[in-house]
Structure formats: structure tokens, C-alpha cells
C-alpha atoms as a PDB file:
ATOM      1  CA  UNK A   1      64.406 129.718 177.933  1.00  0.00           C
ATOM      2  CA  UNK A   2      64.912 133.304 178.955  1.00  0.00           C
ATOM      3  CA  UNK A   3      64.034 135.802 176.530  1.00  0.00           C
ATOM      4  CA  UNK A   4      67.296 138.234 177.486  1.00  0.00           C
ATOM      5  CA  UNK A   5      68.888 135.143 176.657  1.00  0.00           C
ATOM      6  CA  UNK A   6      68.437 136.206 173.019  1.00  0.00           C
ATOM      7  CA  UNK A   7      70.742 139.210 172.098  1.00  0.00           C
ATOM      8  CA  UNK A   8      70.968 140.711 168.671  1.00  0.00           C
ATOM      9  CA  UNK A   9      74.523 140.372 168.335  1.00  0.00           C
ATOM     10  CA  UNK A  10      74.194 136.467 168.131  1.00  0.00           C
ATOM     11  CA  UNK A  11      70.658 136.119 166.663  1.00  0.00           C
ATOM     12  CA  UNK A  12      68.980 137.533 163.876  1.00  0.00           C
ATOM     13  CA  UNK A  13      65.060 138.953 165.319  1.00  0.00           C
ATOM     14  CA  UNK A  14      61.682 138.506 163.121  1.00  0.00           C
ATOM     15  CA  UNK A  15      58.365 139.925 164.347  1.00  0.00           C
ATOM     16  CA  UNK A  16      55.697 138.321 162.662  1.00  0.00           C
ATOM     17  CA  UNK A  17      52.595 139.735 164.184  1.00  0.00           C
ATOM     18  CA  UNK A  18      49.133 141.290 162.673  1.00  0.00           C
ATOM     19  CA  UNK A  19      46.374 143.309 164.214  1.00  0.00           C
ATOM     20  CA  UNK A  20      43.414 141.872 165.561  1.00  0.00           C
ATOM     21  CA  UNK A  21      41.172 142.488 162.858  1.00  0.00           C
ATOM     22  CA  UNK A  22      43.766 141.151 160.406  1.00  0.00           C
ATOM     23  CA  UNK A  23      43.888 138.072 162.851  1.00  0.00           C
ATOM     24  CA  UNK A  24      40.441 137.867 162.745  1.00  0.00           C
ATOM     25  CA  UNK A  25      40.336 137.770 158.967  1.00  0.00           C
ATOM     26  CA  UNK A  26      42.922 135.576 158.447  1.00  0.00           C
ATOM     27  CA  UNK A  27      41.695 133.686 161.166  1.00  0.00           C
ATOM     28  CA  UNK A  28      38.683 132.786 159.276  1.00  0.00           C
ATOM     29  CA  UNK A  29      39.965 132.183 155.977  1.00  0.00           C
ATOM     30  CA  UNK A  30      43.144 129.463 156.905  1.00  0.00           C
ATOM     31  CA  UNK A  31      40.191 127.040 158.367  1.00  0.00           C
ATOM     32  CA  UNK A  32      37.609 127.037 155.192  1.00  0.00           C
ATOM     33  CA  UNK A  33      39.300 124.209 153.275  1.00  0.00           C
ATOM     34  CA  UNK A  34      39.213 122.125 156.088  1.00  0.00           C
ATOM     35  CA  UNK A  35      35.515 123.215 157.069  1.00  0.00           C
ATOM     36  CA  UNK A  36      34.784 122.638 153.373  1.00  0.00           C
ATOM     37  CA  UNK A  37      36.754 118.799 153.679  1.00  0.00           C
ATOM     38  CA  UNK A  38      34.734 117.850 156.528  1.00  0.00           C
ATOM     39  CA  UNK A  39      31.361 119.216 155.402  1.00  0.00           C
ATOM     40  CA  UNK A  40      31.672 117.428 152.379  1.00  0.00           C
ATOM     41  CA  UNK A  41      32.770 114.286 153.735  1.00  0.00           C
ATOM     42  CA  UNK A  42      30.074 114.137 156.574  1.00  0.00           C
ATOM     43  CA  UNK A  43      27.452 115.090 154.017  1.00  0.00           C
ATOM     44  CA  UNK A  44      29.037 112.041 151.961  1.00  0.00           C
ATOM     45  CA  UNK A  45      28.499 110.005 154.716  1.00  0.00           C
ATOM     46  CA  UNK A  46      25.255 110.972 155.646  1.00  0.00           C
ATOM     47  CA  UNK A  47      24.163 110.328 152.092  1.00  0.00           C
ATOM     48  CA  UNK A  48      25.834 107.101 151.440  1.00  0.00           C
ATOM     49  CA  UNK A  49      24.456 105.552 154.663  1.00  0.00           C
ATOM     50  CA  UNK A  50      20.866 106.853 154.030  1.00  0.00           C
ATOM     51  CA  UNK A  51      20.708 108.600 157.880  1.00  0.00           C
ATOM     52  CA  UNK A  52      18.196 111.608 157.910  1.00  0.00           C
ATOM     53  CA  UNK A  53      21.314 113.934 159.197  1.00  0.00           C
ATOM     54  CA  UNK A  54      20.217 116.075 162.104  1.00  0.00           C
ATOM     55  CA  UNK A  55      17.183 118.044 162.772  1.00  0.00           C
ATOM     56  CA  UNK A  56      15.405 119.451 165.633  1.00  0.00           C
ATOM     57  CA  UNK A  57      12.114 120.913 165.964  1.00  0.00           C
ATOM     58  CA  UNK A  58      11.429 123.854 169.045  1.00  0.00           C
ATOM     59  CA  UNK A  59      10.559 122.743 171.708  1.00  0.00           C
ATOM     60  CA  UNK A  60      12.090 121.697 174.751  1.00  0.00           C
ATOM     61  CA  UNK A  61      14.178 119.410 173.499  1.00  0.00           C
ATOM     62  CA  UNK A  62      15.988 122.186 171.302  1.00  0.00           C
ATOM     63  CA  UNK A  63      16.666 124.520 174.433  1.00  0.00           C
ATOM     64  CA  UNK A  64      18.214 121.193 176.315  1.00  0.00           C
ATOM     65  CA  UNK A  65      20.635 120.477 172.885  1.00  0.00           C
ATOM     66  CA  UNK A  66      21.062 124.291 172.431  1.00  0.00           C
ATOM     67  CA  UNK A  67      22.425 124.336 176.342  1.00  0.00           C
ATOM     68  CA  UNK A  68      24.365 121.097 175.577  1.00  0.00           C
ATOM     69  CA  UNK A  69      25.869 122.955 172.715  1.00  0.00           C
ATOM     70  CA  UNK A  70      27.034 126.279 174.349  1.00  0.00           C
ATOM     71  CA  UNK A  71      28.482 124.140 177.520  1.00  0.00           C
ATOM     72  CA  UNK A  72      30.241 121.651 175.611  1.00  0.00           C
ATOM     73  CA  UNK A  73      31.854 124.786 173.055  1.00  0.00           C
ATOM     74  CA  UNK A  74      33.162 126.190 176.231  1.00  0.00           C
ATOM     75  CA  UNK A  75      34.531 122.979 177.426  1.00  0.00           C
ATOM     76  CA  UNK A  76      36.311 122.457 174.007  1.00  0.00           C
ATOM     77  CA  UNK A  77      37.619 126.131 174.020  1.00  0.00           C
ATOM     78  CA  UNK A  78      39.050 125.894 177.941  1.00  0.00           C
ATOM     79  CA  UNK A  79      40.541 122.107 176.674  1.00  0.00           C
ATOM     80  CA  UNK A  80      41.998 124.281 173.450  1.00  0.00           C
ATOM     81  CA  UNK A  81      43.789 126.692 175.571  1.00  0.00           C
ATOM     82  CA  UNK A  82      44.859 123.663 177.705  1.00  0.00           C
ATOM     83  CA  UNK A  83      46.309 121.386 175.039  1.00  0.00           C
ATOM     84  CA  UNK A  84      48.215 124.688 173.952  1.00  0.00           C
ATOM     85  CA  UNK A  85      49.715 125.207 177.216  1.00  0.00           C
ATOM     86  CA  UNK A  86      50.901 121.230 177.848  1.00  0.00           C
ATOM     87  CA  UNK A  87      52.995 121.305 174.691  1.00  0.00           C
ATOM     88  CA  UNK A  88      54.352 124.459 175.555  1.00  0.00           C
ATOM     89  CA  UNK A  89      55.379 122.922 178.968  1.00  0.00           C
ATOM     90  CA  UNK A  90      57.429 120.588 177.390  1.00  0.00           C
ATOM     91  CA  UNK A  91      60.343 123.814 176.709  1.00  0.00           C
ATOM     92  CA  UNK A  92      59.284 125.698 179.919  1.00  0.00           C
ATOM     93  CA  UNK A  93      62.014 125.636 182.216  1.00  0.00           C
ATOM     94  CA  UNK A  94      59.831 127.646 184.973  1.00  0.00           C
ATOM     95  CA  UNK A  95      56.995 125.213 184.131  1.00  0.00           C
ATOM     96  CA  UNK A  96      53.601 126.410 184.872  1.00  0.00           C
ATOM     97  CA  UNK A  97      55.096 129.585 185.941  1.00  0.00           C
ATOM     98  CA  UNK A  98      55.583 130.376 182.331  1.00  0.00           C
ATOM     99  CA  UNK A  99      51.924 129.865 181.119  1.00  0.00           C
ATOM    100  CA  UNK A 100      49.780 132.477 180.970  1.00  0.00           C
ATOM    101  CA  UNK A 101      46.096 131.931 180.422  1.00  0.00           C
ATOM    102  CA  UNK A 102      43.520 134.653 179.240  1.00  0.00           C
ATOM    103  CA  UNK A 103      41.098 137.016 177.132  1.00  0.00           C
ATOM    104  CA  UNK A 104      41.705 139.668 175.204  1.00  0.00           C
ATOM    105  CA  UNK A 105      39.222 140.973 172.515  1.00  0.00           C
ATOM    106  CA  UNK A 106      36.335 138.215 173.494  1.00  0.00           C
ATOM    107  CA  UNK A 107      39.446 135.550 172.454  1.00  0.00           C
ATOM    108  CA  UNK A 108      40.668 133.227 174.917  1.00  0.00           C
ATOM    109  CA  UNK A 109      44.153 132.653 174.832  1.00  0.00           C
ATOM    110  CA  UNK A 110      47.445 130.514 176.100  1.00  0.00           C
ATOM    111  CA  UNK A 111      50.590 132.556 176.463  1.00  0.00           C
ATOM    112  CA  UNK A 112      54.205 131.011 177.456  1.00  0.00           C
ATOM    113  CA  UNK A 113      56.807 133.429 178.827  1.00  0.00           C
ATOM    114  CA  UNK A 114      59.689 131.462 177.476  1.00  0.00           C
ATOM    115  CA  UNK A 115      61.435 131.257 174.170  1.00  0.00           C
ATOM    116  CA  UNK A 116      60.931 128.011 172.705  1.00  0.00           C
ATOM    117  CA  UNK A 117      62.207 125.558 169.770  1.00  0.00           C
ATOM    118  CA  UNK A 118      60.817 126.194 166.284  1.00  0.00           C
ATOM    119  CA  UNK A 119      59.683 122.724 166.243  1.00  0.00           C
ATOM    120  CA  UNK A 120      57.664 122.821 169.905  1.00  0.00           C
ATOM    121  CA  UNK A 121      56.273 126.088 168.958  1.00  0.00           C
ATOM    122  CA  UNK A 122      54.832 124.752 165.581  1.00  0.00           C
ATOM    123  CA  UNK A 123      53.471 121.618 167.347  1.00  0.00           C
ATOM    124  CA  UNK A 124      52.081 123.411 170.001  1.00  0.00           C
ATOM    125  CA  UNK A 125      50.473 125.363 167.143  1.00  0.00           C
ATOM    126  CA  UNK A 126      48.483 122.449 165.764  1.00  0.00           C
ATOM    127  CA  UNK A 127      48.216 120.066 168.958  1.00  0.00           C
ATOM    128  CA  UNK A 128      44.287 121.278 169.530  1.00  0.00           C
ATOM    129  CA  UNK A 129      43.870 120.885 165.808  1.00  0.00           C
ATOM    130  CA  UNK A 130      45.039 116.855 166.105  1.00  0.00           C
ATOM    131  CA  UNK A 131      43.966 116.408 169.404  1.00  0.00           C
ATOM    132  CA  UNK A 132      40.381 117.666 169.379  1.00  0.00           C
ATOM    133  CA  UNK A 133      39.257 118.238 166.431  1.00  0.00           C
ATOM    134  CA  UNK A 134      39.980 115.682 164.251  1.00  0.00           C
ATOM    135  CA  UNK A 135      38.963 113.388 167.298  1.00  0.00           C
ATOM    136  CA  UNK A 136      35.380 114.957 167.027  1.00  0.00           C
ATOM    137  CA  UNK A 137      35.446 114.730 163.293  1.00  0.00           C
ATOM    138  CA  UNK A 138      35.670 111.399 163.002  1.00  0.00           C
ATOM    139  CA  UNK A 139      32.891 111.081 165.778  1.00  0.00           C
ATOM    140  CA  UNK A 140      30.744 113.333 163.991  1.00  0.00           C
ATOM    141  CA  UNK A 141      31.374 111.058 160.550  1.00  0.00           C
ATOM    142  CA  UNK A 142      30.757 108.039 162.218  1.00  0.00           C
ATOM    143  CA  UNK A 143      27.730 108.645 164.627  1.00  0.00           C
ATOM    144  CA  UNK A 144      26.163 111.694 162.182  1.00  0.00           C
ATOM    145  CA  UNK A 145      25.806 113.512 164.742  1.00  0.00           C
ATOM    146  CA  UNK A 146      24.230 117.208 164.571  1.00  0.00           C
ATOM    147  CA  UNK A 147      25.953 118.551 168.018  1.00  0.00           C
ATOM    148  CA  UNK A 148      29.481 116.896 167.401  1.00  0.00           C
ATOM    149  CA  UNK A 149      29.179 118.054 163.792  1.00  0.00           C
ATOM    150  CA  UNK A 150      28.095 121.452 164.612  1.00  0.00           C
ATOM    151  CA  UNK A 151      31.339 121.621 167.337  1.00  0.00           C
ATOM    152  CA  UNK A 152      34.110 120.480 165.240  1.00  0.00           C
ATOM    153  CA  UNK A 153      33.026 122.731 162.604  1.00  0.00           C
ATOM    154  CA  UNK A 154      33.427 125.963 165.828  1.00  0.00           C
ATOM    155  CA  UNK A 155      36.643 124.127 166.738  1.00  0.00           C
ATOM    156  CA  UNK A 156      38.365 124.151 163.501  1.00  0.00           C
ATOM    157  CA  UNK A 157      37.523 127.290 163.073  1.00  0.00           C
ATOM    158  CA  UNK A 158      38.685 128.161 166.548  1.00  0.00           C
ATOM    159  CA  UNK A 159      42.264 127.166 165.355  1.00  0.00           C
ATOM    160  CA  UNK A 160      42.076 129.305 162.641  1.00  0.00           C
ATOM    161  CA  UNK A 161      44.735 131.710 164.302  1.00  0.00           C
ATOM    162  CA  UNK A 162      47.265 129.144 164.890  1.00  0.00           C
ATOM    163  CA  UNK A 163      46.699 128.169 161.232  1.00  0.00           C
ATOM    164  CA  UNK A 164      47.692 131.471 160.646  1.00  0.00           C
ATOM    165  CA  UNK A 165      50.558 131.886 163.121  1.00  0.00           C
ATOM    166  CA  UNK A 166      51.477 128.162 161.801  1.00  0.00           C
ATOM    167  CA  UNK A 167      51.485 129.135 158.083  1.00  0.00           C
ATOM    168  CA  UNK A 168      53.579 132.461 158.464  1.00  0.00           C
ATOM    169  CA  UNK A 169      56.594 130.315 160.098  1.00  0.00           C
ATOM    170  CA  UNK A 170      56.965 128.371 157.066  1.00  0.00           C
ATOM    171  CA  UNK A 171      59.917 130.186 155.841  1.00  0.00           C
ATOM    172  CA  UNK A 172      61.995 129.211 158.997  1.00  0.00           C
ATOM    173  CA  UNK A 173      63.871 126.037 159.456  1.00  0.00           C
ATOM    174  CA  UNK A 174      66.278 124.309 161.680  1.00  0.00           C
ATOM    175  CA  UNK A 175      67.360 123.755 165.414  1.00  0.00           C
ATOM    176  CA  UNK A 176      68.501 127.050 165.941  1.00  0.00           C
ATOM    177  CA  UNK A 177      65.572 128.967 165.170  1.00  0.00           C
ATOM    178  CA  UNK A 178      63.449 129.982 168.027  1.00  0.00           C
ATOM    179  CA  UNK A 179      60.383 131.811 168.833  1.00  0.00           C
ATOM    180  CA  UNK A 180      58.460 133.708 171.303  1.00  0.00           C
ATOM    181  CA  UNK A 181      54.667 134.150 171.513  1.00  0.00           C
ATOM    182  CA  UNK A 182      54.055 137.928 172.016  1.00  0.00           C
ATOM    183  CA  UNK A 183      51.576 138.399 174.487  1.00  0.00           C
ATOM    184  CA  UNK A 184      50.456 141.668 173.866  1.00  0.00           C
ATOM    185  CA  UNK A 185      50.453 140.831 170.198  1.00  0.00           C
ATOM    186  CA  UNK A 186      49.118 138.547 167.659  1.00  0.00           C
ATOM    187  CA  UNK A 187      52.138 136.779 166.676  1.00  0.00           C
ATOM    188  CA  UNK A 188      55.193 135.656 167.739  1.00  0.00           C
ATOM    189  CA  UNK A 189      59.094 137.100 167.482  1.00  0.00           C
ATOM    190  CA  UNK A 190      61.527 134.406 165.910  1.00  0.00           C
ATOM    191  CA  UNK A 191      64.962 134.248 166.609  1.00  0.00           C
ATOM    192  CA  UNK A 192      67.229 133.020 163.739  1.00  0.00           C
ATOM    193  CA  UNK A 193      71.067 132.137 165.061  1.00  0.00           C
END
């Protein structure tokens, strides 16, 4: 939906946003009891099944994982941005003309142009967090895998700011409550009817 859509006479306007070093903060703080959840369990599991865990010595075979690592986190954070920007199609009445994809203070980001539901906003929120994360966590339990341990451990922490964004739109209910992503922001402005 159109943004000029939302007046001020019929709807009541929230910015929720933070500066980027407040976002980077925060950022890091929402994923650590997750982090801590999944080190513990994979530590469990490594324990409980008697694997040695990972380990690498130097040598050629660490620059090959170390170059398998760095390609595959940039794969995961392009797929990120990606997952984002398919949920928020599903409110986009311009489609992809309404998704915005970019970089701004060495983060990648997914911006839509339109205002969408609460509800699609907050799912589009934790869709990489379902979707690839806890995918690779429960690879990483199951195989004990260094490299898919070491990534979901980047990738939780990558959703950190929609943890954020997530948790500071827990106040707002209902169908009628809307919200657009600020672009130039961290945050988002919600419109209560």
C-alpha cells in the first residue's frame, strides 16, 4: 500500500527507529540467548555422541575451508536479504518494484516501499531466522559440523536487527496496525487506525 495513503487525521503515527550504533548494539545483544541455546546444545551433542567436534590444522586444507566459509557466509547473507524481500512481496502491490536491495554502513539490507500489515511485517522479520537458520542448526547438531556450526552461529547473529526491530513492535496489535520500513533509518514507522 501507498504510504500517502496513511494520513494523520485517520491514523495514529509511531517512529520506532535507533541509530546505527544503537542498532549495532542491540543488534548483538537480542541474538546471545539463542547463540548461547545452540552452543550449548551442539556442545551437548558433541559430547553425548563422543565426536571429536571440529578442528583444523594450517595447511592447505584450512585456506580451502576458510574460502568455503567466507563464500558460503555471503551466500547465506544475499539468501537473508532474499527471504526478507519474498515475504514482503506477499503485501506489495507494485511487486518487485517495491523492493529495494542494498548497503549502508558495511550492512546489507532489504527495503519495501510499501506500507504493510503488522502481521507480514513481523513475519517478514523472522522468516530468515526460521528459514535458514534453524535449518543449519539442526544440520550443524546432527552432522557436528565445524563450518555449518560456525555459519549458523554468523547467521543468528545476522538477524540480530530484526530481533530488535521484532521485539520493539510488541506493544502493537491488531489488523489495523501497519508499518513501514524506513529506509534511510533503522526502524520502521507504524501506523495505528
Amino acid at each position: 500500500m501507498n504510504k500517502e495513503l496513511f494520513s494523520q487525521d485517520k491514523y495514529t503515527e509511531h517512529t520506532l527507529s535507533m541509530s546505527f550504533l544503537k542498532a549495532n548494539i542491540v543488534g548483538t545483544l537480542f541474538p546471545i540467548p539463542l547463540v548461547s541455546i545452540f552452543v550449548i546444545m551442539f556442545a551437548w551433542v558433541e559430547y553425548s555422541l563422543n565426536r571429536k567436534g571440529f578442528s583444523i590444522s594450517w595447511n592447505a586444507q584450512f585456506l580451502l575451508w576458510l574460502l568455503v566459509f567466507y563464500a558460503s557466509a555471503f551466500l547465506l547473507i544475499a539468501l537473508h536479504e532474499l527471504v526478507h524481500a519474498l515475504f514482503f512481496l506477499r503485501g506489495c502491490e507494485n511487486r518487485w518494484k517495491s523492493i529495494r536491495f542494498g548497503i549502508k554502513s558495511a550492512t546489507p539490507y532489504c527495503h519495501c516501499k510499501e506500507v504493510l500489515p503488522l502481521n507480514l511485517y513481523r513475519h517478514s522479520l523472522l522468516a530468515p531466522l526460521w528459514l535458514i537458520c534453524l535449518p543449519l542448526a539442526i544440520v550443524a547438531l546432527l552432522t557436528g559440523h565445524g563450518l555449518i556450526f560456525l555459519l549458523t552461529v554468523i547467521m543468528i547473529f545476522g538477524s540480530g536487527g530484526d530481533l530488535a526491530i521484532f521485539w520493539s513492535l510488541r506493544k502493537y496489535k491488531g489488523n489495523r496496525t501497519y508499518v513501514w520500513d524506513m529506509e534511510d533509518a533503522v526502524g520502521c514507522i507504524v501506523y495505528v487506525l
